[in-house]
C-alpha atoms as a PDB file:
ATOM      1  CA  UNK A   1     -96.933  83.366  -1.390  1.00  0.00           C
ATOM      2  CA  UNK A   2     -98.238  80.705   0.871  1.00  0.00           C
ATOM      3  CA  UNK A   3     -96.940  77.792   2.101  1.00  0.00           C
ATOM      4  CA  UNK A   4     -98.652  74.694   3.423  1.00  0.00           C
ATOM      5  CA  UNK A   5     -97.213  72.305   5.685  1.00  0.00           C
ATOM      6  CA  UNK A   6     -98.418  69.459   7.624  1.00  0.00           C
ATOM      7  CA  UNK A   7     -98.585  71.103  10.765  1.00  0.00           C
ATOM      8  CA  UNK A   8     -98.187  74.907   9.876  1.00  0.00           C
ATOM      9  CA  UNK A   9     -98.945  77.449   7.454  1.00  0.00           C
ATOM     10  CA  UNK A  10     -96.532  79.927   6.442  1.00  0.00           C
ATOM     11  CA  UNK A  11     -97.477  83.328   3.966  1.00  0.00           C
ATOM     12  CA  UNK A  12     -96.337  86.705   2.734  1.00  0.00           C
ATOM     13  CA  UNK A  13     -99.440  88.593   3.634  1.00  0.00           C
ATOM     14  CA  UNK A  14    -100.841  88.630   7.359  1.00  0.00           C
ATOM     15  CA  UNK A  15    -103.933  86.589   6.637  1.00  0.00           C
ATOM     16  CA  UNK A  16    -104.333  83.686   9.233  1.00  0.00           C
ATOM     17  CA  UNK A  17    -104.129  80.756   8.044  1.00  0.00           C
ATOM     18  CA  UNK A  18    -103.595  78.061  11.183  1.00  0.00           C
ATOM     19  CA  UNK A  19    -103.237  74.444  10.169  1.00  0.00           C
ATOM     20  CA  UNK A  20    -104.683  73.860   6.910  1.00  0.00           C
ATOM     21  CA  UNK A  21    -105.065  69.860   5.520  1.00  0.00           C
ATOM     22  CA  UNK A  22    -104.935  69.657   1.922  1.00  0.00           C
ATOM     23  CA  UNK A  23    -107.283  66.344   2.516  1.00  0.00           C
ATOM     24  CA  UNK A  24    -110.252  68.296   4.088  1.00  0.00           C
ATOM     25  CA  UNK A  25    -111.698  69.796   1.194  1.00  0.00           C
ATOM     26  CA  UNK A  26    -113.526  72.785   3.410  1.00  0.00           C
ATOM     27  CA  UNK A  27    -109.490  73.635   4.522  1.00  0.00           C
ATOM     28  CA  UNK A  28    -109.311  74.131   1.241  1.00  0.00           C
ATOM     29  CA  UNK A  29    -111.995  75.969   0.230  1.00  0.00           C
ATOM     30  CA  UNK A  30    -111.374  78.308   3.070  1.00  0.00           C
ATOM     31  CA  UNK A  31    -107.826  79.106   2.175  1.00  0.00           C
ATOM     32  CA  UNK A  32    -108.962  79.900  -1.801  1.00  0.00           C
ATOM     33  CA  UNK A  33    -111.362  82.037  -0.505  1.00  0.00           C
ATOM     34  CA  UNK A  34    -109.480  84.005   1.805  1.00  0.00           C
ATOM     35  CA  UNK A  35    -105.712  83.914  -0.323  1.00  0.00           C
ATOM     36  CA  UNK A  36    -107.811  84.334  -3.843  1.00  0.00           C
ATOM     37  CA  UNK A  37    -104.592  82.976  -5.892  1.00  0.00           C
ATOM     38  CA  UNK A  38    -103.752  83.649  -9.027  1.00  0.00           C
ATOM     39  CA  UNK A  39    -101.202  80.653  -9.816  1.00  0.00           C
ATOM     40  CA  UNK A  40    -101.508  77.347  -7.887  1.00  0.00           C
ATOM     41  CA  UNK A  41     -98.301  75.022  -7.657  1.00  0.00           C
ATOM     42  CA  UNK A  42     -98.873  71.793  -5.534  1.00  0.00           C
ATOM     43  CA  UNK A  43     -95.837  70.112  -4.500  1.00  0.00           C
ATOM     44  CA  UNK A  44     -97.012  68.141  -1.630  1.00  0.00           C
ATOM     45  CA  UNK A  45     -95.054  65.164  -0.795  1.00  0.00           C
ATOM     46  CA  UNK A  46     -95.212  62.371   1.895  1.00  0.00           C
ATOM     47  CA  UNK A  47     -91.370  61.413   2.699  1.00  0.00           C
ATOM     48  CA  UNK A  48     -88.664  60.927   5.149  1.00  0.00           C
ATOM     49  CA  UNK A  49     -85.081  59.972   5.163  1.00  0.00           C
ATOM     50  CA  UNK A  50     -84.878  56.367   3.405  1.00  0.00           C
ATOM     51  CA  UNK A  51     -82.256  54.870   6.321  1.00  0.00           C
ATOM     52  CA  UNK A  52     -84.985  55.515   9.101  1.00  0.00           C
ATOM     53  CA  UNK A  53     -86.861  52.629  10.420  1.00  0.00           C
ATOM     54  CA  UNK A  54     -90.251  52.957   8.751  1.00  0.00           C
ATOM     55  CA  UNK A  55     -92.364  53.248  12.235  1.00  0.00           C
ATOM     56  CA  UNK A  56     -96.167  53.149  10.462  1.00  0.00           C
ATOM     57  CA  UNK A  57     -97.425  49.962   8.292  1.00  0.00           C
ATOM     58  CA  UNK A  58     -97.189  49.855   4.617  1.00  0.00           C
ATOM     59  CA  UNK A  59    -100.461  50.490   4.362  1.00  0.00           C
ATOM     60  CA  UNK A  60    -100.740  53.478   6.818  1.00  0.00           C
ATOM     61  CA  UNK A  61     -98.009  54.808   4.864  1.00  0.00           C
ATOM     62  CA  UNK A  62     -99.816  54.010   1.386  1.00  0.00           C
ATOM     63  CA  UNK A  63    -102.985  55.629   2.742  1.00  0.00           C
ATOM     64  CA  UNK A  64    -101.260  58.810   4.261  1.00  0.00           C
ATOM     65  CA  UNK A  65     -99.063  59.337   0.869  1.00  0.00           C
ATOM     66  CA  UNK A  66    -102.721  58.482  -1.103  1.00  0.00           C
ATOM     67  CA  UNK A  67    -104.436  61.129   1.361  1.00  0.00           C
ATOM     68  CA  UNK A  68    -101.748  64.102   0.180  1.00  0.00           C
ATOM     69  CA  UNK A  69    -100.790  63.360  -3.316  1.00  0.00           C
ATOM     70  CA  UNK A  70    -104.599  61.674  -4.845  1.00  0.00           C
ATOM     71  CA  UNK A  71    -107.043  63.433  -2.316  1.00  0.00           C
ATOM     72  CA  UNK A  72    -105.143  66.825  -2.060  1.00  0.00           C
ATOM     73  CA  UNK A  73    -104.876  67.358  -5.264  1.00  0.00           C
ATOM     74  CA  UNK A  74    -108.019  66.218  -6.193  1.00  0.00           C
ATOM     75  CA  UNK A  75    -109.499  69.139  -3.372  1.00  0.00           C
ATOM     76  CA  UNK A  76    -107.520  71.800  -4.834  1.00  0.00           C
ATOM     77  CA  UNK A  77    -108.841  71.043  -8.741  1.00  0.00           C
ATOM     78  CA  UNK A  78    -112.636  70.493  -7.284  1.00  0.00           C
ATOM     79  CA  UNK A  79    -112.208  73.540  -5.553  1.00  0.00           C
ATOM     80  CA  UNK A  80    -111.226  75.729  -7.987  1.00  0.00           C
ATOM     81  CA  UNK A  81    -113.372  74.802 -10.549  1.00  0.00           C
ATOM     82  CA  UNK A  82    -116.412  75.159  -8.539  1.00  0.00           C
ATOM     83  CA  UNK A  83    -115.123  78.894  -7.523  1.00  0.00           C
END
């Protein structure tokens, strides 16, 4: 199993991983080649707790939730079907 977070990477096997961004398609290339999955789930999510003062414009916000739930995605599907 490996998990994917915004500033870590976590796994079961000892394969290093270091920071891996879902948005940068070669990340993600390089992580399918070395992990060689056999079942994908993507769960990504941009949040944070709803009472906290939103500190980044709507739009950076738009554009960073864009980034991991459109572009992410998108790099995981383009990536596998190219493999």
């Amino acid at each position: 199993m490996l998990g994917i977070g915004r500033a870590s990477s976590r796994s079961t096997l000892k394969i290093g991983h270091g920071t891996i961004d879902v948005t940068v398609r070669d990340d993600v290339e390089g992580v399918i080649a070395n992990w060689k999955p056999t079942d994908i789930y993507y769960l990504a999510a941009v949040h944070g707790p709803s009472e906290d003062k939103v500190d980044e414009s709507e739009a950076m916000l738009f554009s960073r939730s864009l980034g991991i739930h459109a572009t992410g995605a998108i790099n995981f599907l383009d990536v596998l079907r190219t493999t």
